[in-house]
N, C-alpha and C. Protein backbone atom coordinates (compact mmCIF):
# COMPACT_ATOMS: atom_id res chain seq x y z
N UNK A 1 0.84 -1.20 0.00
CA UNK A 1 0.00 0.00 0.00
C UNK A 1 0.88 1.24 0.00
N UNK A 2 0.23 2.42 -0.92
CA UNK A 2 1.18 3.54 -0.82
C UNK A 2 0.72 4.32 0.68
N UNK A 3 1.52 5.42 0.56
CA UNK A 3 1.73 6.74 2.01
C UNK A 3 0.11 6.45 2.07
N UNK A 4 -0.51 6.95 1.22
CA UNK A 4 -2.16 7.69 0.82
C UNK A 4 -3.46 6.42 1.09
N UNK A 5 -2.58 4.56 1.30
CA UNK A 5 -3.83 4.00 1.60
C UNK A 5 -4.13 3.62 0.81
N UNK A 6 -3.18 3.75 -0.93
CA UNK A 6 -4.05 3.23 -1.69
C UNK A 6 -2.85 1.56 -2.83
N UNK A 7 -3.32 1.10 -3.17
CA UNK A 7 -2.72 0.13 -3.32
C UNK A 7 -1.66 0.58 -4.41
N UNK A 8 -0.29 0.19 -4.65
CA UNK A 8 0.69 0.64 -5.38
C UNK A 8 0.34 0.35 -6.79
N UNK A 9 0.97 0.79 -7.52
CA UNK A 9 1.00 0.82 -9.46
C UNK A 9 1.03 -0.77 -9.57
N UNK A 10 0.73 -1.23 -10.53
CA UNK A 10 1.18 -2.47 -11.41
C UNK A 10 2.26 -2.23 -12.35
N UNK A 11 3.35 -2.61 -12.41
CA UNK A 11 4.36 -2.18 -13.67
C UNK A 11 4.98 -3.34 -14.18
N UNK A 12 4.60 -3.13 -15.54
CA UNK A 12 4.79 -4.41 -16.31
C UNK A 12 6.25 -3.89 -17.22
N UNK A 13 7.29 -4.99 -16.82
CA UNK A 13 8.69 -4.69 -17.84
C UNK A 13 8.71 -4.90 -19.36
N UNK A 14 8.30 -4.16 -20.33
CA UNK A 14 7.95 -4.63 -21.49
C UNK A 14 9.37 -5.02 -22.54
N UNK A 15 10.51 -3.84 -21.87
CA UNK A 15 11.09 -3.99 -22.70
C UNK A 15 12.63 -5.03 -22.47
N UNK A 16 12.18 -5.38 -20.82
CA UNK A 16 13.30 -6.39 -20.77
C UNK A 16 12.40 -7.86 -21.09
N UNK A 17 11.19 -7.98 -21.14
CA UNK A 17 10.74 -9.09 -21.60
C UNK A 17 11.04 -9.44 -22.64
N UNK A 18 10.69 -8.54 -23.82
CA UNK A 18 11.06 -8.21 -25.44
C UNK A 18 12.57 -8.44 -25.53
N UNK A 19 13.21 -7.77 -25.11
CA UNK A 19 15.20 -8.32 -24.99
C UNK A 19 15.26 -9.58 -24.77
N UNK A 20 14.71 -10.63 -23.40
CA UNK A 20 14.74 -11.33 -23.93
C UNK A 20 14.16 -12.52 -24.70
N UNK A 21 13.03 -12.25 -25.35
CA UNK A 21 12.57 -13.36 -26.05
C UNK A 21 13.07 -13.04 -27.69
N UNK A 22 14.17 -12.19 -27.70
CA UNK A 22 14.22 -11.70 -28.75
C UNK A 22 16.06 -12.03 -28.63
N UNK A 23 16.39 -12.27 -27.37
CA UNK A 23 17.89 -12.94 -27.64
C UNK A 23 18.00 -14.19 -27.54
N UNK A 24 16.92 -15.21 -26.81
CA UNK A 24 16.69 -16.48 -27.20
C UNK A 24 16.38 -16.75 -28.70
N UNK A 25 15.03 -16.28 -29.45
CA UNK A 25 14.90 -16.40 -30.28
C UNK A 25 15.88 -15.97 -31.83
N UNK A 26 16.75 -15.01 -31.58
CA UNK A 26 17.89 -14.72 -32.21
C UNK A 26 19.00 -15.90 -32.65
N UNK A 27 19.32 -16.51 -30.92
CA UNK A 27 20.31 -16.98 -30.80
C UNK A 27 19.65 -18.87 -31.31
N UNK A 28 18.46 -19.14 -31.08
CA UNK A 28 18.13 -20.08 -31.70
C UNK A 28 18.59 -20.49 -33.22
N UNK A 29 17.60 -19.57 -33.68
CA UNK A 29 17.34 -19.27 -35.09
C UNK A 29 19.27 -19.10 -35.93
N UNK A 30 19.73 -18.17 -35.40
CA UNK A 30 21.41 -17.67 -35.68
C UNK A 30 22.08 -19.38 -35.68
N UNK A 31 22.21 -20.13 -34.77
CA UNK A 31 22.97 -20.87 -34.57
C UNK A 31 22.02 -22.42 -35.70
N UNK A 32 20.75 -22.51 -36.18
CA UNK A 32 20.38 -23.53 -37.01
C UNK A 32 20.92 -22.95 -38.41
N UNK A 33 20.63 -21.69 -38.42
CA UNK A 33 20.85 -21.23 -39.78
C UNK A 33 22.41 -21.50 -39.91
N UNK A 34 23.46 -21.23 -39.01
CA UNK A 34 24.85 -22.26 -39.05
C UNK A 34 25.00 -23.34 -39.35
N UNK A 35 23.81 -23.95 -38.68
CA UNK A 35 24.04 -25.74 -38.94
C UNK A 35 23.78 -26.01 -40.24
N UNK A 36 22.59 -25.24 -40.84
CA UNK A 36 21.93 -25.60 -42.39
C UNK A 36 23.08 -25.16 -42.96
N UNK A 37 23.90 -24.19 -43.48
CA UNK A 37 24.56 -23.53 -44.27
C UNK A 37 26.19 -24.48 -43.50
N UNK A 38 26.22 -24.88 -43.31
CA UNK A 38 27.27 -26.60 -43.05
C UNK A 38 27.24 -27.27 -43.58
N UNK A 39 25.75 -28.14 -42.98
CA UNK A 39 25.36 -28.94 -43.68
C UNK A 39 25.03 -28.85 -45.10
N UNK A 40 24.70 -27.69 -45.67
CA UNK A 40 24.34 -27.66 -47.11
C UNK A 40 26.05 -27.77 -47.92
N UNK A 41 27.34 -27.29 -46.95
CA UNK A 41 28.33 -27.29 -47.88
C UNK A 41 28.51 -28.62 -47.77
N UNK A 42 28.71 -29.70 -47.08
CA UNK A 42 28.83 -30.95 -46.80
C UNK A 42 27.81 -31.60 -47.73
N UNK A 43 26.73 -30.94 -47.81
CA UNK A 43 25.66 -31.74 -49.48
C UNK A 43 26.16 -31.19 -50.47
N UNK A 44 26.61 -30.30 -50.70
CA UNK A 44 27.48 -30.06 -52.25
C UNK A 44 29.04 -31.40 -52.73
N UNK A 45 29.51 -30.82 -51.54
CA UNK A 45 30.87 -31.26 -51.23
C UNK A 45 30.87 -33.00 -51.54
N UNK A 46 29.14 -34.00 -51.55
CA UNK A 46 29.07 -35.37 -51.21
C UNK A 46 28.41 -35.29 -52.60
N UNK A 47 28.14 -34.32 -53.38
CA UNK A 47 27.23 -34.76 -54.50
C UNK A 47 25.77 -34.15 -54.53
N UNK A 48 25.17 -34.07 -53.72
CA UNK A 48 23.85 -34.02 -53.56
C UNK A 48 23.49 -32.66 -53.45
N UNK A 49 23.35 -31.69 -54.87
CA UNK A 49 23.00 -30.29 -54.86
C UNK A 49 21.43 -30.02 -54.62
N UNK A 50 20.77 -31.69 -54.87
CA UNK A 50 19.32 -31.03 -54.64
C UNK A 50 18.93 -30.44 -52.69
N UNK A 51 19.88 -31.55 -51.81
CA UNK A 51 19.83 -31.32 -50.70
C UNK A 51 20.45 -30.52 -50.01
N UNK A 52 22.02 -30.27 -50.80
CA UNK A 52 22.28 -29.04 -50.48
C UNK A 52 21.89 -27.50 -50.92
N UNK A 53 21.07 -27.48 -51.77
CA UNK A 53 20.04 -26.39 -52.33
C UNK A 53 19.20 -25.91 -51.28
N UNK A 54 18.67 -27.11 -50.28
CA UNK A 54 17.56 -26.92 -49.52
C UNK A 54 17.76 -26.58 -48.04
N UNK A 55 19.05 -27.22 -47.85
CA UNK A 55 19.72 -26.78 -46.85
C UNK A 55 20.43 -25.55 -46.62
N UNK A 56 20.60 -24.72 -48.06
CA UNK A 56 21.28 -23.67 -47.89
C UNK A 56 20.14 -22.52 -48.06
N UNK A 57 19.09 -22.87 -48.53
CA UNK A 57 17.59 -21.69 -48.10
C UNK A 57 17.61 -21.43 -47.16
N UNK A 58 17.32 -23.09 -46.01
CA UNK A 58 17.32 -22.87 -45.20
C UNK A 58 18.01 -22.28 -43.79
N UNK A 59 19.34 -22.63 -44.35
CA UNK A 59 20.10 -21.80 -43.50
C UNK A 59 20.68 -20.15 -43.85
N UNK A 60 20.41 -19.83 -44.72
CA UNK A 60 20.14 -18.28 -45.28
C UNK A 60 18.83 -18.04 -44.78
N UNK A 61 17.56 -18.58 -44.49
CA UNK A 61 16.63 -17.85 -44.04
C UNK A 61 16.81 -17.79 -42.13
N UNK A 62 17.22 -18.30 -41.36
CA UNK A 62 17.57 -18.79 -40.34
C UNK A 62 18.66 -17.93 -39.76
N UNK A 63 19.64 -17.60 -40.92
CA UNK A 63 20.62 -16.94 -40.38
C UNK A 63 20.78 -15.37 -40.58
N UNK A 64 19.53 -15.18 -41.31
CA UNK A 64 19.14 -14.02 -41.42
C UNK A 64 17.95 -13.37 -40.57
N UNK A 65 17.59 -14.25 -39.65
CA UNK A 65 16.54 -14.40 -38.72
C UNK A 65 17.44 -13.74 -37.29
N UNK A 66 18.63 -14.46 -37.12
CA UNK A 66 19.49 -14.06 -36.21
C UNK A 66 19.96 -12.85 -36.52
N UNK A 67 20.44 -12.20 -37.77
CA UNK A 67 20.96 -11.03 -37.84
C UNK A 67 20.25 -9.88 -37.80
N UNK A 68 19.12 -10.12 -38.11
CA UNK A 68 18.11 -9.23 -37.74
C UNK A 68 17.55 -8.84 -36.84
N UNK A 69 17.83 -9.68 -35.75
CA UNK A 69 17.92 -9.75 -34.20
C UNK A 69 18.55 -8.59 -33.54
N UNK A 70 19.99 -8.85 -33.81
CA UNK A 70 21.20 -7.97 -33.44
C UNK A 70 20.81 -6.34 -34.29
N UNK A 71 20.25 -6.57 -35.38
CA UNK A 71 20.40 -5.23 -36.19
C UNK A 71 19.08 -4.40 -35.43
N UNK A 72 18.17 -5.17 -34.93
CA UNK A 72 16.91 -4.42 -34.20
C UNK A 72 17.26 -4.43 -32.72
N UNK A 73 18.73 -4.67 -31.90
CA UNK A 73 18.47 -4.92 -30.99
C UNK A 73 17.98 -3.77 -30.10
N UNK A 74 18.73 -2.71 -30.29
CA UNK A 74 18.20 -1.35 -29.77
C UNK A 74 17.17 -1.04 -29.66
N UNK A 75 16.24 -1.50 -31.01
CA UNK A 75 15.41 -1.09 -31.19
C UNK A 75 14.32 -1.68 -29.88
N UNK A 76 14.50 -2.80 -30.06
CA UNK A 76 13.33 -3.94 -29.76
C UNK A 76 13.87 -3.79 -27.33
N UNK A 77 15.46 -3.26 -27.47
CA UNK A 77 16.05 -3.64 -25.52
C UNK A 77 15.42 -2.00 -25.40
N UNK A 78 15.21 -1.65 -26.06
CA UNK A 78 14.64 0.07 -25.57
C UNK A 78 13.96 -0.18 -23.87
N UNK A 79 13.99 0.83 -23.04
CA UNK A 79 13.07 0.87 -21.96
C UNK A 79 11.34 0.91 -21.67
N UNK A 80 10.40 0.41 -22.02
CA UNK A 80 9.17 0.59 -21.79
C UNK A 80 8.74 -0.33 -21.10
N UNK A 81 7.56 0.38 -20.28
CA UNK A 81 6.95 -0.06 -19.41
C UNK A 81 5.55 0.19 -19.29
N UNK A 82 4.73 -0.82 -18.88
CA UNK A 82 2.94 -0.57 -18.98
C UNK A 82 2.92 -0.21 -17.34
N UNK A 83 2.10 0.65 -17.19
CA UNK A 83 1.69 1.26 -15.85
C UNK A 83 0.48 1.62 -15.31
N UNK A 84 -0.11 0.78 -14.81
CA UNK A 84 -1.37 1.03 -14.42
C UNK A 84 -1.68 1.39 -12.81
N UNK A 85 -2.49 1.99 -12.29
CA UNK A 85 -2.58 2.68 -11.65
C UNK A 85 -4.03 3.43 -11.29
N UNK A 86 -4.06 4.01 -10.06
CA UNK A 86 -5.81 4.48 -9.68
C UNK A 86 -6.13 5.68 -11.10
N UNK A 87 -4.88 6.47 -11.45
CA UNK A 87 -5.27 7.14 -12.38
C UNK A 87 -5.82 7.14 -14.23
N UNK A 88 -5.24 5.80 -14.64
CA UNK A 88 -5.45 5.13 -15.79
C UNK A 88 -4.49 3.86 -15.94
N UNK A 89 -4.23 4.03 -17.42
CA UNK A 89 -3.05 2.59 -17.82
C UNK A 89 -2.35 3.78 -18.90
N UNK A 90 -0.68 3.47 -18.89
CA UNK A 90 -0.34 4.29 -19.51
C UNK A 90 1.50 3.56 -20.14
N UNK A 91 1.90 3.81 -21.04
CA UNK A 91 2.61 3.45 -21.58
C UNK A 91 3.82 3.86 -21.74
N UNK A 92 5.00 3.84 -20.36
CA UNK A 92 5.98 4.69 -20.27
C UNK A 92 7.46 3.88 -21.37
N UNK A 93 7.54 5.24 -23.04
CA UNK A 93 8.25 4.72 -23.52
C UNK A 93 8.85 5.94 -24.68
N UNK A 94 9.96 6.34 -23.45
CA UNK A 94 10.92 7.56 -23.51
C UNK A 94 11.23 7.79 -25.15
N UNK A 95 11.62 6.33 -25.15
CA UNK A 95 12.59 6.44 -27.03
C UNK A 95 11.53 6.19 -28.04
N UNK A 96 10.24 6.26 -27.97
CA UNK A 96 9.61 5.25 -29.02
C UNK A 96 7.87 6.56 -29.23
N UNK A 97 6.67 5.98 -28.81
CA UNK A 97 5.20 6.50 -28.71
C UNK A 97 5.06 6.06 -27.77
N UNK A 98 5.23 6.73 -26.71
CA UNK A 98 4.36 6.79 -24.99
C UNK A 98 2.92 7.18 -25.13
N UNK A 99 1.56 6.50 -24.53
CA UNK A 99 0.83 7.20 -24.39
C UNK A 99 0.22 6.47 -23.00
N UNK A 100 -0.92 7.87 -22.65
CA UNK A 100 -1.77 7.63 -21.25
C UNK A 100 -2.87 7.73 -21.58
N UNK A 101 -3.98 7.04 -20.65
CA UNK A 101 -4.83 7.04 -20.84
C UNK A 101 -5.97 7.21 -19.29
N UNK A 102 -7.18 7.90 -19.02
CA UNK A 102 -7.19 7.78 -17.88
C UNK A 102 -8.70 7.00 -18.15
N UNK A 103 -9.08 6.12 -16.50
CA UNK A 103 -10.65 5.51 -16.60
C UNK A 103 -11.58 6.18 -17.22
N UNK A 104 -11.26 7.53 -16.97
CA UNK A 104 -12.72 8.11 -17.02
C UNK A 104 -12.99 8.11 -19.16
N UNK A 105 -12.18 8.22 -19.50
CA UNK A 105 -11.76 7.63 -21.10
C UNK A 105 -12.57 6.27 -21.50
N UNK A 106 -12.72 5.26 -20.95
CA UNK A 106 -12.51 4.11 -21.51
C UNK A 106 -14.16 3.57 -21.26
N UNK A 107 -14.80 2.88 -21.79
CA UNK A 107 -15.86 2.49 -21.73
C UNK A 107 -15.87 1.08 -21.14
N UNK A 108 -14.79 0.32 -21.79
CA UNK A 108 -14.19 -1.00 -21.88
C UNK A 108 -12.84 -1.07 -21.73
N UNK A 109 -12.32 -2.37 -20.34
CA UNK A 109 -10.98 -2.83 -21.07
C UNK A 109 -10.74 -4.02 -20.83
N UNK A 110 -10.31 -4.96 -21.29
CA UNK A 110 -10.13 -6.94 -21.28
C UNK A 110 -8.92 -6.78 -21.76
N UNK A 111 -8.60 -7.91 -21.71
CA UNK A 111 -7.45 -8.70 -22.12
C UNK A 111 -8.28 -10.07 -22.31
N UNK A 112 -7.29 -10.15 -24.07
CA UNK A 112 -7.77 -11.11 -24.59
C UNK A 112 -6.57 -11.65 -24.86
N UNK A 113 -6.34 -13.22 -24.79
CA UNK A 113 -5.35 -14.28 -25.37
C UNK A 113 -5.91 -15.18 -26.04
N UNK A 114 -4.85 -15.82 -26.71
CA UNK A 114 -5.21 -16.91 -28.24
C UNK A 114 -4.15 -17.89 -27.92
N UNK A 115 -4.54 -18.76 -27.61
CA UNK A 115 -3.13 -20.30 -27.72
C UNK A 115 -3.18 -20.51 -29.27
N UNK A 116 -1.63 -20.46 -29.64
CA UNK A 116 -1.10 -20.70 -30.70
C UNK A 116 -0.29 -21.64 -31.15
N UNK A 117 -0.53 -23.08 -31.69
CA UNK A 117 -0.49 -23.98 -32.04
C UNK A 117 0.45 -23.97 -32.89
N UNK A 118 1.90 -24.07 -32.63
CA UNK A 118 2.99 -23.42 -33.52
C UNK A 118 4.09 -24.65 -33.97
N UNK A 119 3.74 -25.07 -34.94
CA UNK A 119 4.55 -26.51 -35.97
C UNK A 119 5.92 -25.81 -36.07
N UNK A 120 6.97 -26.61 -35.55
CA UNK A 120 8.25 -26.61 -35.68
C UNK A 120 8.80 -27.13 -36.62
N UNK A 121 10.00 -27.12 -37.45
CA UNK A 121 10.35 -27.46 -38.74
C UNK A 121 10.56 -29.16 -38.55
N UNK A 122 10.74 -29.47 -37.09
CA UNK A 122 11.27 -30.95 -37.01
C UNK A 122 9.37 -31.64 -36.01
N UNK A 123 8.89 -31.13 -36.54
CA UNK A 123 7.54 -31.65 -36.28
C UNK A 123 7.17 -31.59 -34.75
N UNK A 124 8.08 -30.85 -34.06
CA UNK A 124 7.50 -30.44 -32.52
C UNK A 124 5.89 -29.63 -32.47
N UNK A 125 5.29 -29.96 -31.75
CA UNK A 125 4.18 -28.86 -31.40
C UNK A 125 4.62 -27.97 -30.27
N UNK A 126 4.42 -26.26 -30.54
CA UNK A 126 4.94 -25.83 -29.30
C UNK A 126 4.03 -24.51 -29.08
N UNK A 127 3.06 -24.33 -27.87
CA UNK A 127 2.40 -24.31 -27.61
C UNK A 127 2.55 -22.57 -26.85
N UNK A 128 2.04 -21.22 -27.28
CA UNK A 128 2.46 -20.21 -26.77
C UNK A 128 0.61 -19.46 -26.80
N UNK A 129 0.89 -18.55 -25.90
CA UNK A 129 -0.29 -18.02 -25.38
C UNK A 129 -0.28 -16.18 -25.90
N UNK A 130 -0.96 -16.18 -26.66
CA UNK A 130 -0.52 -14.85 -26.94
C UNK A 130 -1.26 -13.75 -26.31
N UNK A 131 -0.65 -12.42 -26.27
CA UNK A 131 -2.11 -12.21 -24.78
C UNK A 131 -1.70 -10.24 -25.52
N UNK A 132 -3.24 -10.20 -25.14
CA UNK A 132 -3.12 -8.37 -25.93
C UNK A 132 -3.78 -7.85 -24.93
N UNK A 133 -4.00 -6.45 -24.53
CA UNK A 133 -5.08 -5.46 -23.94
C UNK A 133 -5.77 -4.61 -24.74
N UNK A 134 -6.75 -4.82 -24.72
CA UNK A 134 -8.37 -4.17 -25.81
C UNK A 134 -8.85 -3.20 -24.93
N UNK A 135 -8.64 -1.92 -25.38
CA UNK A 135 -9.22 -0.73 -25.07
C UNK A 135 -10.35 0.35 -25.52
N UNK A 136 -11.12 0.18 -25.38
CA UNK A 136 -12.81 0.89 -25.98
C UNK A 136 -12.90 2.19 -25.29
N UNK A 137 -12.54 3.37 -25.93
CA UNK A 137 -13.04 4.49 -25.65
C UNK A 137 -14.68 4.66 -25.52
N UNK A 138 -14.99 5.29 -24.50
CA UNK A 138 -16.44 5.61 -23.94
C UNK A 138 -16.54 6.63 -25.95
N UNK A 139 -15.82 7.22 -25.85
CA UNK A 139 -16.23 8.16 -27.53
C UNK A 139 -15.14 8.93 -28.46
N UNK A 140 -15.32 7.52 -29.20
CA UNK A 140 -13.89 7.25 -30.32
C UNK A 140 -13.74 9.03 -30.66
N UNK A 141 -14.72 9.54 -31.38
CA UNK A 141 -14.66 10.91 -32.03
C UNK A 141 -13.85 11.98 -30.98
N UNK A 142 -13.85 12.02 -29.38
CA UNK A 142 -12.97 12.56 -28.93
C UNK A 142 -11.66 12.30 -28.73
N UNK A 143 -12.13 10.75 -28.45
CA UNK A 143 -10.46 9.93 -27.99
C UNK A 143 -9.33 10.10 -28.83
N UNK A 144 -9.48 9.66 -30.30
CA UNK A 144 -8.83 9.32 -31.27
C UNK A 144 -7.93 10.36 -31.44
N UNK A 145 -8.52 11.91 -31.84
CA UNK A 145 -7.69 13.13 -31.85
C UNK A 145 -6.67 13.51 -30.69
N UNK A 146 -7.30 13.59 -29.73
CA UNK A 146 -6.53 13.47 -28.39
C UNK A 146 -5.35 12.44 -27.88
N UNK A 147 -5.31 11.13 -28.48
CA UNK A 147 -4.35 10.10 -28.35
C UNK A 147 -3.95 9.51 -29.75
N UNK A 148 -3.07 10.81 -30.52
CA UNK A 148 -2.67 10.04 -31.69
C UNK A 148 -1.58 9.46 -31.44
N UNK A 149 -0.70 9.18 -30.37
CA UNK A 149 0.35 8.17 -30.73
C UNK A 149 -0.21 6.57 -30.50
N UNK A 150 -1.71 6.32 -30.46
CA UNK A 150 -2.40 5.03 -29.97
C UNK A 150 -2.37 5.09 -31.42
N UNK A 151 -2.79 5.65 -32.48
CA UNK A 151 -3.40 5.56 -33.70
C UNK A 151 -2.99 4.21 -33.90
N UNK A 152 -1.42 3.26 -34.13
CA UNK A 152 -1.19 2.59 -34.88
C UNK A 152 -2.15 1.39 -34.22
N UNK A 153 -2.72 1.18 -33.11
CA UNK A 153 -3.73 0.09 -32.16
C UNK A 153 -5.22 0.20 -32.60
N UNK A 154 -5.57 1.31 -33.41
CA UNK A 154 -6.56 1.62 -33.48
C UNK A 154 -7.12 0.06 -34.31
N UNK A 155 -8.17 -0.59 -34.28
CA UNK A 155 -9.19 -1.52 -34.63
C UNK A 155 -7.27 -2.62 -35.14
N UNK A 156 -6.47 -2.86 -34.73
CA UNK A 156 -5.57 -3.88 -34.74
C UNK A 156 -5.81 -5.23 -34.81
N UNK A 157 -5.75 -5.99 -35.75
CA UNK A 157 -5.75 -7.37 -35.05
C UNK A 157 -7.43 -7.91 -34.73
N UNK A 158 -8.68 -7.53 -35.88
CA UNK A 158 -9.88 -7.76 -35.61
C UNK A 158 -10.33 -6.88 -34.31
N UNK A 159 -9.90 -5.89 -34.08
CA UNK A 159 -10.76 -5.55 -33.18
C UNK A 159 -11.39 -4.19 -33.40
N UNK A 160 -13.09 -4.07 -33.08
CA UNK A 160 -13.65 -3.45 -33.57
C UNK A 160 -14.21 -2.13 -32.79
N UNK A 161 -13.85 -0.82 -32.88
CA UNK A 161 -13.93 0.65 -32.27
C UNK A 161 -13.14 0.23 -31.13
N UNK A 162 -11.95 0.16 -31.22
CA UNK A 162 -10.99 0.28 -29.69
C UNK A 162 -10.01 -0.11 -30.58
N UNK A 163 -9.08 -0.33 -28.87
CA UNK A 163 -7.19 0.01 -28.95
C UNK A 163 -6.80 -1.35 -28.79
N UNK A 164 -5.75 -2.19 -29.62
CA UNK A 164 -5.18 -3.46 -29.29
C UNK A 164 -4.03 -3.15 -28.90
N UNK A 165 -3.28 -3.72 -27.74
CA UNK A 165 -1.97 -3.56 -27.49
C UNK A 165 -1.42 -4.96 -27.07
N UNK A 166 -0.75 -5.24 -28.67
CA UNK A 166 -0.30 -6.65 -28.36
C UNK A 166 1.02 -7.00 -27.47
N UNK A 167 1.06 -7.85 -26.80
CA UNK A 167 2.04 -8.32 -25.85
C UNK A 167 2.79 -8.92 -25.93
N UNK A 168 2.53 -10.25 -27.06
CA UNK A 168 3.26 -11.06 -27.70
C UNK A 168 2.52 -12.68 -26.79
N UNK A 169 4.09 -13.36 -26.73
CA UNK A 169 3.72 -14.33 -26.26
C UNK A 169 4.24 -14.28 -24.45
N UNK A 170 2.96 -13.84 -23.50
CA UNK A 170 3.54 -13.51 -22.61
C UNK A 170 2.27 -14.06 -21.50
N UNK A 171 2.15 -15.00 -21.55
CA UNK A 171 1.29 -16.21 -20.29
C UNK A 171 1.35 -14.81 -19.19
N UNK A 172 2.53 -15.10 -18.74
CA UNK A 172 2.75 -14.74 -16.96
C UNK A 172 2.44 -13.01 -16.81
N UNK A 173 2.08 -12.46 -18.12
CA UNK A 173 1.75 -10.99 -17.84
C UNK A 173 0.02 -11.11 -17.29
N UNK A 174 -0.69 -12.13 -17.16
CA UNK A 174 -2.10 -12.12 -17.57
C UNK A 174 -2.37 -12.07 -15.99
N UNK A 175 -1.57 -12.78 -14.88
CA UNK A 175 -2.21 -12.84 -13.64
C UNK A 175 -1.84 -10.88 -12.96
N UNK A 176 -1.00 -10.75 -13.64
CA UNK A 176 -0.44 -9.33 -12.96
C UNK A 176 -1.58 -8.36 -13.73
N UNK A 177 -1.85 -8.46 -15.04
CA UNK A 177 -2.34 -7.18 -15.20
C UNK A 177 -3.93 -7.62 -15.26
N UNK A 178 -4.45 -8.63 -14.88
CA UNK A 178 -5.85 -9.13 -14.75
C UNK A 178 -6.64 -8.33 -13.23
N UNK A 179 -4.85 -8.69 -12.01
CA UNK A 179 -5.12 -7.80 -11.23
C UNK A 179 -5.07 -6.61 -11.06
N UNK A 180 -4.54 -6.39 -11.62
CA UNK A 180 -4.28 -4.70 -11.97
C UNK A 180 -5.77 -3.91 -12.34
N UNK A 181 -6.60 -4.48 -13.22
CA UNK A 181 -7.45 -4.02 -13.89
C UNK A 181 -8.35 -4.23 -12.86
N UNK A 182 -8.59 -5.17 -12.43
CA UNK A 182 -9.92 -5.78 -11.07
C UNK A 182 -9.53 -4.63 -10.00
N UNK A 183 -8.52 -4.10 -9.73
CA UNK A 183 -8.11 -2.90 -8.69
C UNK A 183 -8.42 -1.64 -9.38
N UNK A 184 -7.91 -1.52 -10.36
CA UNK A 184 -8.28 0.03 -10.24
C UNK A 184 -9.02 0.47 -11.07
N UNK A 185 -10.09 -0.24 -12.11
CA UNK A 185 -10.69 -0.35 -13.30
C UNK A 185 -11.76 -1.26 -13.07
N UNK A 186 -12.47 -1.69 -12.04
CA UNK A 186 -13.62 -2.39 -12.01
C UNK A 186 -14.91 -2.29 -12.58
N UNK A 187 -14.99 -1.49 -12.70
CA UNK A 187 -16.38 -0.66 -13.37
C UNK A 187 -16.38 -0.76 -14.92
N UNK A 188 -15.12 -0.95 -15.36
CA UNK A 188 -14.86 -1.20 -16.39
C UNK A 188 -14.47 -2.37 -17.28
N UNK A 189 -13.88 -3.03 -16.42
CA UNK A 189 -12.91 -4.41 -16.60
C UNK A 189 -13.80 -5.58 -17.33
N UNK A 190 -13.75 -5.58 -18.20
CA UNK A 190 -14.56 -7.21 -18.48
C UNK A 190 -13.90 -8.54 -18.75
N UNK A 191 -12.73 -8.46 -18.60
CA UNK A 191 -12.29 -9.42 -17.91
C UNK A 191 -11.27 -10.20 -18.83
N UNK A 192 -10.84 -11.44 -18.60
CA UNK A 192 -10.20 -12.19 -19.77
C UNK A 192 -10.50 -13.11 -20.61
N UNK A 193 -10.48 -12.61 -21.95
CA UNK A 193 -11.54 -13.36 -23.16
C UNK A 193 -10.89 -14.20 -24.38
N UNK A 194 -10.97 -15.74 -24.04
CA UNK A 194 -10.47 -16.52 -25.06
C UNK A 194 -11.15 -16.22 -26.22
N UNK A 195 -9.83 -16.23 -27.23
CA UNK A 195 -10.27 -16.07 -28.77
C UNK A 195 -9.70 -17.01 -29.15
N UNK A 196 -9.70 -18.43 -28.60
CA UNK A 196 -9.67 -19.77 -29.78
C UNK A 196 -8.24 -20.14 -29.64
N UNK A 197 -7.70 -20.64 -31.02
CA UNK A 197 -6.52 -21.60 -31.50
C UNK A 197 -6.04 -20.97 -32.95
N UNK A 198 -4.99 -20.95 -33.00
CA UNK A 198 -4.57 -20.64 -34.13
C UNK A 198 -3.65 -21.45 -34.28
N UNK A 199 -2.99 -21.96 -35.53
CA UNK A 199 -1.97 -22.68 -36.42
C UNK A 199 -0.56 -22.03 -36.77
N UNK A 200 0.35 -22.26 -36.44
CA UNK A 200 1.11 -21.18 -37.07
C UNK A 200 2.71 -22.42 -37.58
N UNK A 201 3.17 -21.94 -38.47
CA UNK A 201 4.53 -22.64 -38.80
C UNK A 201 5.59 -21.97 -38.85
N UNK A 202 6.41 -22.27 -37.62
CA UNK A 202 8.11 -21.99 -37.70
C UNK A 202 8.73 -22.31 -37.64
């Protein structure tokens, strides 16, 4: 509880989460795309250009997966943070589009996730939860002008007169900011809303 009695902020680390699922996934991806582009010289080197053809896509797409990693890393380790609080939910992000927003704004806000059913190249199933916050202005025609750095959230991702702010694949953000919202957004909160299964191949 703060000085005042009232329960402290929720602060969600966005951008050391993002660092690292973005230096695992780098360093994954970086080090197969090595193995393919090996193995593809070792299929030239034995005869076999159709397999080393396929092996060397693949490890050019893989290893360009990793470098792109490193080339966004700044971009992607930047500092931001979600902040919610008795006064609104607000988006502290110095280098990039910060925006705030306060209750008295919002008509609606949920969080919605999608389990994503994600085929691995060696036939693993691997199983990630993708989780966003859906924001409904009480009245788009004021909101919208007033919060143009939201613009790029605006109807995102199927969603219809409100704000999507996707999270990625982030399970363990859902118990923190579920409470977050039940505290200081009740009146508003509708809660957390499965949207299904999706397929995806990587």
């Amino acid at each position: 509880m703060t000085a005042w009695g009232a329960p402290p902020p929720v602060v969600i680390d966005l951008g050391k989460s993002d660092t690292r699922k973005v230096l695992l996934g780098g360093s994954v991806a970086g080090i197969l795309g090595i193995l393919a582009l090996v193995g593809a010289v070792t299929a030239f080197v034995d005869g076999e250009p159709v397999g080393g053809g396929i092996a060397a896509v693949i490890g050019v797409a893989f290893t360009g997966i990793g470098v792109m990693a490193v080339v966004k890393w700044k971009t992607i380790s930047r500092p931001r943070k979600l902040i919610i609080d008795p006064q609104g939910i607000r988006l502290d992000d110095p280098q990039g589009m910060p925006w705030a927003v306060g209750w008295q704004e919002l008509g609606a806000i949920s969080l919605s996730r999608t389990q994503e059913r994600a085929v691995q190249l060696a036939d693993a199933l691997v199983k990630r939860t993708l989780v966003r916050i859906d924001l409904h202005p009480r009245d788009p025609h004021q909101f919208r002008p007033a919060h143009p750095t939201m613009e790029p959230l605006w109807e995102f991702h199927r969603v219809q007169n409100g704000y999507r702010l996707p999270l990625g694949d982030s399970a363990s953000f859902i118990a923190p900011l579920d409470h977050a919202f039940r505290t200081f957004a009740p009146q508003i909160y509708r809660g957390v809303i499965d949207e299904g299964f999706t397929v995806g191949l990587h």
